[in-house]
C-alpha atoms as a PDB file:
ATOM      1  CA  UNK A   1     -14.090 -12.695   8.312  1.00  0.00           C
ATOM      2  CA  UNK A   2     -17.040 -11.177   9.654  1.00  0.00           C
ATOM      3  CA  UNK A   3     -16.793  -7.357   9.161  1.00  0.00           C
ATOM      4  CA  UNK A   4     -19.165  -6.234  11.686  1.00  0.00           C
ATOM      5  CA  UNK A   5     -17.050  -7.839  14.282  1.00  0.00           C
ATOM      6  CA  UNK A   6     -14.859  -4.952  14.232  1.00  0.00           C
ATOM      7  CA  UNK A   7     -14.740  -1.172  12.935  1.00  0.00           C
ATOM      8  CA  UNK A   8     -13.300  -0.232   9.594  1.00  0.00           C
ATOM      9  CA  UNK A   9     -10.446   1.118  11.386  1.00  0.00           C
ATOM     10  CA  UNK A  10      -9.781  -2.026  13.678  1.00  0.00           C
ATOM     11  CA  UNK A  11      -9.426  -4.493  10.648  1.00  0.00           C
ATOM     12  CA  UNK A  12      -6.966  -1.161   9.003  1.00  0.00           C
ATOM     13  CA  UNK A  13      -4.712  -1.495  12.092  1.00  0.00           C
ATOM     14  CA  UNK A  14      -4.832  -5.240  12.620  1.00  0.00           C
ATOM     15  CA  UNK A  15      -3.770  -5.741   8.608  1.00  0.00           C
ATOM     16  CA  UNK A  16      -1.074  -2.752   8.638  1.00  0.00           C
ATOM     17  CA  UNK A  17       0.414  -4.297  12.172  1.00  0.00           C
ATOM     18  CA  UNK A  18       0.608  -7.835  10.107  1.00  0.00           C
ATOM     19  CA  UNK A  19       2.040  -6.326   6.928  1.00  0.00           C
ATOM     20  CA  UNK A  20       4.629  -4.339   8.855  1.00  0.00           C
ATOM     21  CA  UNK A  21       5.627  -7.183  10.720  1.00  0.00           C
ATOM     22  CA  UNK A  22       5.664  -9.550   7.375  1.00  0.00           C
ATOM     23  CA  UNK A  23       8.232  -7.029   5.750  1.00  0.00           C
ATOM     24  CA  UNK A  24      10.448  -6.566   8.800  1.00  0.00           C
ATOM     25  CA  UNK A  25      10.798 -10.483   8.817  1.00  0.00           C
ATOM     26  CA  UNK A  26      11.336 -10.028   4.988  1.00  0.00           C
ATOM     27  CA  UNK A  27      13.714  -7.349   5.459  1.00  0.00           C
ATOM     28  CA  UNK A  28      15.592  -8.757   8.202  1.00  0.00           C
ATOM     29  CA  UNK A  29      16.147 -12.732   6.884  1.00  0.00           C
ATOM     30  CA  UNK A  30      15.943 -11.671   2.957  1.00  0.00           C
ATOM     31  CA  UNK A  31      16.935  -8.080   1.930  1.00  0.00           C
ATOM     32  CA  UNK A  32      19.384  -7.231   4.691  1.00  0.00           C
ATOM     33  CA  UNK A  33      21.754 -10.289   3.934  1.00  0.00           C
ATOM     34  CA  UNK A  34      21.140  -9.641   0.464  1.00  0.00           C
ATOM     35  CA  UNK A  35      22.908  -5.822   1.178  1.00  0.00           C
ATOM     36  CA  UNK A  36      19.813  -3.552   0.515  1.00  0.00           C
ATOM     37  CA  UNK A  37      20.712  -0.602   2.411  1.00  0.00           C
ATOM     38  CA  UNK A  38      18.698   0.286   5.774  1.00  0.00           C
ATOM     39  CA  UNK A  39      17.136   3.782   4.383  1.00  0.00           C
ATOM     40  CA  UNK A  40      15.746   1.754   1.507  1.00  0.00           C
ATOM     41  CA  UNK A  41      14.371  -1.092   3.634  1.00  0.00           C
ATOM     42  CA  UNK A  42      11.352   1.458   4.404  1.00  0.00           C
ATOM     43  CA  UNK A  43      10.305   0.806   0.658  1.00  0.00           C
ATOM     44  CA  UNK A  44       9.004  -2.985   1.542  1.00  0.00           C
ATOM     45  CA  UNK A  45       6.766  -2.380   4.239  1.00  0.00           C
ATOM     46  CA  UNK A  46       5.139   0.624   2.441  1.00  0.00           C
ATOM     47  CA  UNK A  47       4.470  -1.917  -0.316  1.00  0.00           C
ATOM     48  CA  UNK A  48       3.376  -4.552   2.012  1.00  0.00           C
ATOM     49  CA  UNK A  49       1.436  -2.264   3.313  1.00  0.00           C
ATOM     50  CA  UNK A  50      -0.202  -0.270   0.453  1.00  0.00           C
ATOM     51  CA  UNK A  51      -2.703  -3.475  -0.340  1.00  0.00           C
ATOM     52  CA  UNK A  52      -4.298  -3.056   3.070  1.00  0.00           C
ATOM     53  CA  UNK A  53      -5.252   0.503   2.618  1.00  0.00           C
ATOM     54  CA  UNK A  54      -6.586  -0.052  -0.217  1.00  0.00           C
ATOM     55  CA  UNK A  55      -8.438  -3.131  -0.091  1.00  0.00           C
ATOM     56  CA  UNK A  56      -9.800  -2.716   3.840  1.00  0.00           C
ATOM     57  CA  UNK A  57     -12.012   0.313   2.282  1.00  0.00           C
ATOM     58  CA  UNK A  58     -12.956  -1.759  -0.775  1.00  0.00           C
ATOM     59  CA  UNK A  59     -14.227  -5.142   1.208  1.00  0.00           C
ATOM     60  CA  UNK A  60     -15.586  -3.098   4.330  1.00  0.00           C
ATOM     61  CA  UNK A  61     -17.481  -0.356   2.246  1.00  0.00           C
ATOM     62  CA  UNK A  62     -21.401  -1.755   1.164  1.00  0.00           C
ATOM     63  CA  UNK A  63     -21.425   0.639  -2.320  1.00  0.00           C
ATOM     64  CA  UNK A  64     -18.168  -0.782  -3.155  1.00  0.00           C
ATOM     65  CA  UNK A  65     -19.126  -4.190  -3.427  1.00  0.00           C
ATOM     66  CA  UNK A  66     -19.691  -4.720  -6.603  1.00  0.00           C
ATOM     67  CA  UNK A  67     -15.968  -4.212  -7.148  1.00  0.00           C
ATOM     68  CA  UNK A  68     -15.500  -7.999  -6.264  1.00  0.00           C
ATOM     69  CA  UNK A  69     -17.575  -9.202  -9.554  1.00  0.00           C
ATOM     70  CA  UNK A  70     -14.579  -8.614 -11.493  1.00  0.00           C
ATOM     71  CA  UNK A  71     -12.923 -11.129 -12.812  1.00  0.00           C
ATOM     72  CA  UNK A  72      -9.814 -12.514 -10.545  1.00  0.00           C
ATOM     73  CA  UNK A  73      -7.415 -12.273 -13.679  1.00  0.00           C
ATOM     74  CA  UNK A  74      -8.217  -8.072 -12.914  1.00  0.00           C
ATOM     75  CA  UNK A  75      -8.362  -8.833  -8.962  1.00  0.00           C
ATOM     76  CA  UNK A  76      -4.934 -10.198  -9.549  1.00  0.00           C
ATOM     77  CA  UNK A  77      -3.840  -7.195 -12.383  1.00  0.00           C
ATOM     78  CA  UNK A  78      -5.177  -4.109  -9.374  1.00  0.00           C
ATOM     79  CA  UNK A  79      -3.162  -6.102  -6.788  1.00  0.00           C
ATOM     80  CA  UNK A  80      -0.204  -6.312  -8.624  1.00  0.00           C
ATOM     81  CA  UNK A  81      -0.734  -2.417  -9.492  1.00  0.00           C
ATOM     82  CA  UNK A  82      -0.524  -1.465  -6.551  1.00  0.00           C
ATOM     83  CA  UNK A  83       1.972  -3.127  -4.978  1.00  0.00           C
ATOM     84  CA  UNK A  84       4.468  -2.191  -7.885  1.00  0.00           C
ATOM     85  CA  UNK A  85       3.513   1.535  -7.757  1.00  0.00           C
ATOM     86  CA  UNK A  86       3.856   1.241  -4.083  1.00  0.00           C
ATOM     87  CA  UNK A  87       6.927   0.164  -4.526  1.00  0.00           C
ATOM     88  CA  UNK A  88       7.999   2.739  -7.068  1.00  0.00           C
ATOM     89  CA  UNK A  89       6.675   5.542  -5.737  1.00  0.00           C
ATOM     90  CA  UNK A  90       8.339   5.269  -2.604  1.00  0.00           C
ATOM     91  CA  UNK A  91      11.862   4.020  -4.083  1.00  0.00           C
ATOM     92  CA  UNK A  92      12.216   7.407  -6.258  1.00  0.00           C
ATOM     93  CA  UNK A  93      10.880   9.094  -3.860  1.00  0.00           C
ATOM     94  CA  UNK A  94      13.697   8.312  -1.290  1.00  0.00           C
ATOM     95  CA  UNK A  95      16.024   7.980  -4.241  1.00  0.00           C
ATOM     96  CA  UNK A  96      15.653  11.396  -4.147  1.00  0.00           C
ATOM     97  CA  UNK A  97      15.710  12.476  -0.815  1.00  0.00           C
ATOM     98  CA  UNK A  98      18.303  10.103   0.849  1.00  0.00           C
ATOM     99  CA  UNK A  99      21.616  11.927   0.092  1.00  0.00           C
ATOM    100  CA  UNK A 100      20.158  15.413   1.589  1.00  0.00           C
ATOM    101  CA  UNK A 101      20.697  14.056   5.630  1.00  0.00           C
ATOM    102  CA  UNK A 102      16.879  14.397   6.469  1.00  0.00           C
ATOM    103  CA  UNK A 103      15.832  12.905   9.368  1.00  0.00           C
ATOM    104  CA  UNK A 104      14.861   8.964   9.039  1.00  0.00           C
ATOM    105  CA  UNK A 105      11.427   9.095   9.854  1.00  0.00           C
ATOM    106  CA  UNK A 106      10.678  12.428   7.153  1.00  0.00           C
ATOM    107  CA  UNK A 107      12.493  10.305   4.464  1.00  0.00           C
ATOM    108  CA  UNK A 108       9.853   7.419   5.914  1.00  0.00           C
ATOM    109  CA  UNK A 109       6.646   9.636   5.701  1.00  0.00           C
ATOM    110  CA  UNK A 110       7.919  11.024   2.257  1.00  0.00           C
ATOM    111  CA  UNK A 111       8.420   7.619   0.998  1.00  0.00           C
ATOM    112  CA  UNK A 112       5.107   6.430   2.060  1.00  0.00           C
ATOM    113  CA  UNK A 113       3.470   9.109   0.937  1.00  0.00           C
ATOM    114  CA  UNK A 114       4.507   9.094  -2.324  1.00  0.00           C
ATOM    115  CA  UNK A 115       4.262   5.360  -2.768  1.00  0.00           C
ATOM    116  CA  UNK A 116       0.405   5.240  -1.366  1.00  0.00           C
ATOM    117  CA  UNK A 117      -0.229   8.228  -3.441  1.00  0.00           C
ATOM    118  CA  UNK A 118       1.224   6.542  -6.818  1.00  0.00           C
ATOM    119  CA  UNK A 119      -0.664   3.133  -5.841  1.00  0.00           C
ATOM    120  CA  UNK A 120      -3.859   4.784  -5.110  1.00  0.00           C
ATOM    121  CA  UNK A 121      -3.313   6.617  -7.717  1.00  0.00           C
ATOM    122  CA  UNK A 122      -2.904   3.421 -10.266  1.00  0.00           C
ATOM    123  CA  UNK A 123      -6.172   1.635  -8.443  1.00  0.00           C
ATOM    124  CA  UNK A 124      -8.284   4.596  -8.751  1.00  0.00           C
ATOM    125  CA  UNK A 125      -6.708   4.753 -12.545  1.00  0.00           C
ATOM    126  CA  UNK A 126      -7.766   0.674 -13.604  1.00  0.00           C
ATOM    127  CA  UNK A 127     -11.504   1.119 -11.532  1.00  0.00           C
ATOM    128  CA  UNK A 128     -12.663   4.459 -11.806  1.00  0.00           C
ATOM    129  CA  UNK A 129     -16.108   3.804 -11.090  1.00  0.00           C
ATOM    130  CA  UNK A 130     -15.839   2.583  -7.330  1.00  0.00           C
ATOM    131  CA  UNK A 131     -14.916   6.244  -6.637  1.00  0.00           C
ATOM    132  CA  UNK A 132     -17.288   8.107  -9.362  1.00  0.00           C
ATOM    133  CA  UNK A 133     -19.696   9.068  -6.567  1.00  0.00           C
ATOM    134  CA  UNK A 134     -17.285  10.689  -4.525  1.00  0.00           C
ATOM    135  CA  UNK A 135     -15.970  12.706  -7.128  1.00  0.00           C
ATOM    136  CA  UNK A 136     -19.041  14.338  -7.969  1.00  0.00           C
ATOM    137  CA  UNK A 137     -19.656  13.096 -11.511  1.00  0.00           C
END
């Protein structure tokens, strides 16, 4: 994939369209005839789509290359972070927001906020130093 082909944010919207249309297809043929509950259905594409945020900044950013000299036993270990705080974050989120008759789409942005934020949040925790000159230190 040849990154100067398009703009960060073009390669952002083309992965988040194909990860929200992977977990409706997951939702609809897997976790719907399974009996997951349509207000919690939400929680799968904010996990399918957590990765992209995440990694579209890491690959298309130049000072954050180095990131992909790690070994692919960690590659593997960050993935899997943040697709299970993804998931988490949203699920208690909307765990605890369901019963209160908010509107679908603020339980949505809650959930997704809170899952990108705890996912982010466990990246940013296992590779500090991709972010340590944006910090300040």
């Amino acid at each position: 994939m040849d990154k100067e082909r398009l703009p960060r944010w073009g390669w952002l919207l083309i992965g988040l369209f194909a990860m929200a249309i992977t977990a409706n297809l997951l939702n609809f043929f897997v976790f719907e005839p399974a009996g997951l509950p349509s207000d919690y259905q939400v929680i799968t594409v904010i996990t399918s789509m957590a990765p992209v945020l995440i990694y579209i900044g890491v690959w298309y950013d130049e000072d954050r290359q180095q990131y992909w000299d790690h070994s692919r036993e960690h590659i593997v270990g960050d993935v899997l972070f943040v697709v299970v705080g993804a998931a988490i974050g949203s699920a208690i989120a909307l765990v605890a927001i369901v019963d209160f008759d908010f509107p679908q789409i603020l339980q949505d942005v809650v959930g997704m906020a809170a899952g990108f934020m705890l996912s982010w949040g466990l990246f940013w925790w296992r590779n500090p130093d991709l972010y340590r000159g944006e910090s300040g230190r």
